[in-house]
N, C-alpha and C. Protein backbone atom coordinates (compact mmCIF):
# COMPACT_ATOMS: atom_id res chain seq x y z
N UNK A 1 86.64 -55.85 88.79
CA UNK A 1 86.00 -54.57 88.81
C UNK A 1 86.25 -53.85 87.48
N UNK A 2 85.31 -53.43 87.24
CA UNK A 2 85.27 -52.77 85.56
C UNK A 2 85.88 -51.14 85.71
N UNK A 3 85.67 -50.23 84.58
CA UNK A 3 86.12 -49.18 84.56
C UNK A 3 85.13 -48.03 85.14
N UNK A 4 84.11 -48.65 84.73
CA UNK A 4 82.80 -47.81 84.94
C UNK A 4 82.37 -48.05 86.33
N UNK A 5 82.49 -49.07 87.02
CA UNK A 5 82.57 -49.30 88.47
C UNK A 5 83.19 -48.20 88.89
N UNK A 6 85.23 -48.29 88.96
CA UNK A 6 85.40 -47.53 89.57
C UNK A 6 85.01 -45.78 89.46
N UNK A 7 84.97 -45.56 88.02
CA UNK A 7 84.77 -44.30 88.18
C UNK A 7 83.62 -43.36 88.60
N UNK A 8 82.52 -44.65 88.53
CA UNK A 8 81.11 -44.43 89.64
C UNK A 8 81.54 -44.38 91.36
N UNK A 9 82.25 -44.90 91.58
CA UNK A 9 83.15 -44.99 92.42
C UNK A 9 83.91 -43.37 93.32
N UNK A 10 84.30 -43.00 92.02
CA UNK A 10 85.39 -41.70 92.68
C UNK A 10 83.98 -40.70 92.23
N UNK A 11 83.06 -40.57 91.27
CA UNK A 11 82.60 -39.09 91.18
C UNK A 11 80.72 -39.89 91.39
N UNK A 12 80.36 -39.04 92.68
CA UNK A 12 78.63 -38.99 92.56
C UNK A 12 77.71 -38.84 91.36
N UNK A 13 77.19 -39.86 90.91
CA UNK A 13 76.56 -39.97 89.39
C UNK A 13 74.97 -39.17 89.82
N UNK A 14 74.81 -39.63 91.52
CA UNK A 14 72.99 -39.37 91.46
C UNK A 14 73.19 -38.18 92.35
N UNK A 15 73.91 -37.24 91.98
CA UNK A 15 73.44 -35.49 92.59
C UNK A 15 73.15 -34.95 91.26
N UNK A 16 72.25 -33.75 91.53
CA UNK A 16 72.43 -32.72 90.54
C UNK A 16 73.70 -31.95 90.02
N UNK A 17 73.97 -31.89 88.75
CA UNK A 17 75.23 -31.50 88.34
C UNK A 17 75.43 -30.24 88.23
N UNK A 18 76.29 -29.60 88.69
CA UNK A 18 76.52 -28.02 88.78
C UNK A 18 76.43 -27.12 87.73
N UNK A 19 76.21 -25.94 87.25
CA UNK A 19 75.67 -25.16 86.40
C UNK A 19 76.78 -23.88 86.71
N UNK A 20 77.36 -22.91 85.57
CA UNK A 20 77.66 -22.08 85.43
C UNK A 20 76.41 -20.78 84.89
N UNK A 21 76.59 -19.97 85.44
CA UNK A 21 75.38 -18.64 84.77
C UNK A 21 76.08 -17.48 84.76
N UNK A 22 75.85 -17.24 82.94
CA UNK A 22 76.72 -15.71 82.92
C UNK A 22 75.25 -15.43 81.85
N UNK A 23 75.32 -14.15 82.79
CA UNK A 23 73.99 -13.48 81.67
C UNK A 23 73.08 -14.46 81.78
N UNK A 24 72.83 -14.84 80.33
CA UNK A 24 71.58 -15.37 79.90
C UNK A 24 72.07 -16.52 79.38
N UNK A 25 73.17 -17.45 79.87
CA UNK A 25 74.13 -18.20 79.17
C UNK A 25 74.06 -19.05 80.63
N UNK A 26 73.60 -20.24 80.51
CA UNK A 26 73.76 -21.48 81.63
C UNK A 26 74.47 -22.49 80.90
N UNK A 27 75.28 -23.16 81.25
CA UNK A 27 75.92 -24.64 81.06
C UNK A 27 76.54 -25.32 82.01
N UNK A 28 76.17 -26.45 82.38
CA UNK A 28 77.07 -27.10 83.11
C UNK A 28 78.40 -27.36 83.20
N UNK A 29 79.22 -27.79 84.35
CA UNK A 29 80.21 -27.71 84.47
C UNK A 29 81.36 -28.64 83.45
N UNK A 30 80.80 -30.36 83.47
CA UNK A 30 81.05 -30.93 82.85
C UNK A 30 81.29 -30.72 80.96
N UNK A 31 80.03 -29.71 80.67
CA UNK A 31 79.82 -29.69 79.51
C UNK A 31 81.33 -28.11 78.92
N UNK A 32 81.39 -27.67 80.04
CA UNK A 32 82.36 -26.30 79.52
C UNK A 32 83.87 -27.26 79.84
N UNK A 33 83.75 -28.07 80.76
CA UNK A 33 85.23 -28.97 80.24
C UNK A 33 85.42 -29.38 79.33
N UNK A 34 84.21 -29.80 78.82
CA UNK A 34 84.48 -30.50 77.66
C UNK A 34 85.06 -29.59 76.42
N UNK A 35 84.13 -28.65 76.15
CA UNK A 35 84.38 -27.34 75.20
C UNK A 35 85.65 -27.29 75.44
N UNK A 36 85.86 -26.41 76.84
CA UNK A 36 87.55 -26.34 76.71
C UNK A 36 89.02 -27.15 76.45
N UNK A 37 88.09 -28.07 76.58
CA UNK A 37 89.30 -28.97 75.99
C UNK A 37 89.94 -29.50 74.31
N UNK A 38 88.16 -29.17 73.74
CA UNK A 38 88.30 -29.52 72.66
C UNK A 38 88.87 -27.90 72.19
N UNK A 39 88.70 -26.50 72.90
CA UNK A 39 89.51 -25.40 72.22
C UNK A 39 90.87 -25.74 72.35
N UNK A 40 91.18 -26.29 73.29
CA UNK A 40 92.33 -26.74 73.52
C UNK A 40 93.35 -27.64 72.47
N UNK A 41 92.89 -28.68 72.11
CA UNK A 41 93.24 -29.12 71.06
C UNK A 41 93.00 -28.56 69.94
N UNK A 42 92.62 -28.24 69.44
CA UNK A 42 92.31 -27.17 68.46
C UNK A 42 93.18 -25.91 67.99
N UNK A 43 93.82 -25.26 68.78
CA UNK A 43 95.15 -24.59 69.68
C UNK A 43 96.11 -25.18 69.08
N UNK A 44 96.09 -26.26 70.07
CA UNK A 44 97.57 -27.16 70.05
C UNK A 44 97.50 -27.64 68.10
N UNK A 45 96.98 -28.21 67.99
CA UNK A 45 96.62 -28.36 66.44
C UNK A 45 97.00 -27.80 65.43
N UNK A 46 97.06 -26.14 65.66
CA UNK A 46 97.15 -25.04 64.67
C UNK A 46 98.61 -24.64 65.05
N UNK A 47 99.20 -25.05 66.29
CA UNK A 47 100.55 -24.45 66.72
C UNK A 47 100.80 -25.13 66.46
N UNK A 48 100.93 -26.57 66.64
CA UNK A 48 102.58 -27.77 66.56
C UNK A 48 102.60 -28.05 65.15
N UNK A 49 104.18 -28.07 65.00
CA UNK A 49 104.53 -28.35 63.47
C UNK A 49 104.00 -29.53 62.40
N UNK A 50 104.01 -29.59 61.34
CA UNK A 50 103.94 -30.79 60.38
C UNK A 50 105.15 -31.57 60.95
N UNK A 51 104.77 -33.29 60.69
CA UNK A 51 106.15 -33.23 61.00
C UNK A 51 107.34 -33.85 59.81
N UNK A 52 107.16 -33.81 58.93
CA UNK A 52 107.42 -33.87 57.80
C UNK A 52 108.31 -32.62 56.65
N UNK A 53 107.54 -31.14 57.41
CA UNK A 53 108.54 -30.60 57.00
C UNK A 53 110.01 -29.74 57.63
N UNK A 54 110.20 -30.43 58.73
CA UNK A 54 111.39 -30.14 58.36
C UNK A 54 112.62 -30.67 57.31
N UNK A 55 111.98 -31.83 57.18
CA UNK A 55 113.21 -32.63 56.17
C UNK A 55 112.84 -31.93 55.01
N UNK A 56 111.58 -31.47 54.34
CA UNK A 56 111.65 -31.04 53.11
C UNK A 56 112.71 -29.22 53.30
N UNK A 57 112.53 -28.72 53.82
CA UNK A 57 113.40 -27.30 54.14
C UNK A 57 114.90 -27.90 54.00
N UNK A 58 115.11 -29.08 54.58
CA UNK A 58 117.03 -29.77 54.40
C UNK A 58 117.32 -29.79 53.22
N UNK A 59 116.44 -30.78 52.32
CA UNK A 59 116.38 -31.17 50.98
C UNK A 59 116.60 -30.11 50.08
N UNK A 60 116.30 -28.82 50.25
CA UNK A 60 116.52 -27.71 48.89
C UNK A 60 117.59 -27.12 48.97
């Protein structure tokens, strides 16, 4: 059994996919996970350290 089996498997591929509506602003559900995840990393990205400098801060 492949990957794409099972995960056809756990989520209904042939319903209509759910929609968010704010204002004049529709997107599906799938598609604002996605967004948020990539703000998400993006986030995490700009917060977690180099990791390289702490040894240069030892060194001086």
């Amino acid at each position: 059994m492949s990957f794409g089996n099972v995960v056809g498997a756990l989520v209904p591929l042939n319903t209509l996919g759910r929609y968010v509506h704010w204002h004049f602003i529709q997107i599906s559900v799938a598609n604002l996970i996605v967004i948020a995840l990539m703000v998400l990393t993006f986030v995490v990205a700009l917060v977690a350290p180099f990791p390289g400098r702490r040894r240069r801060r030892e060194n001086r």
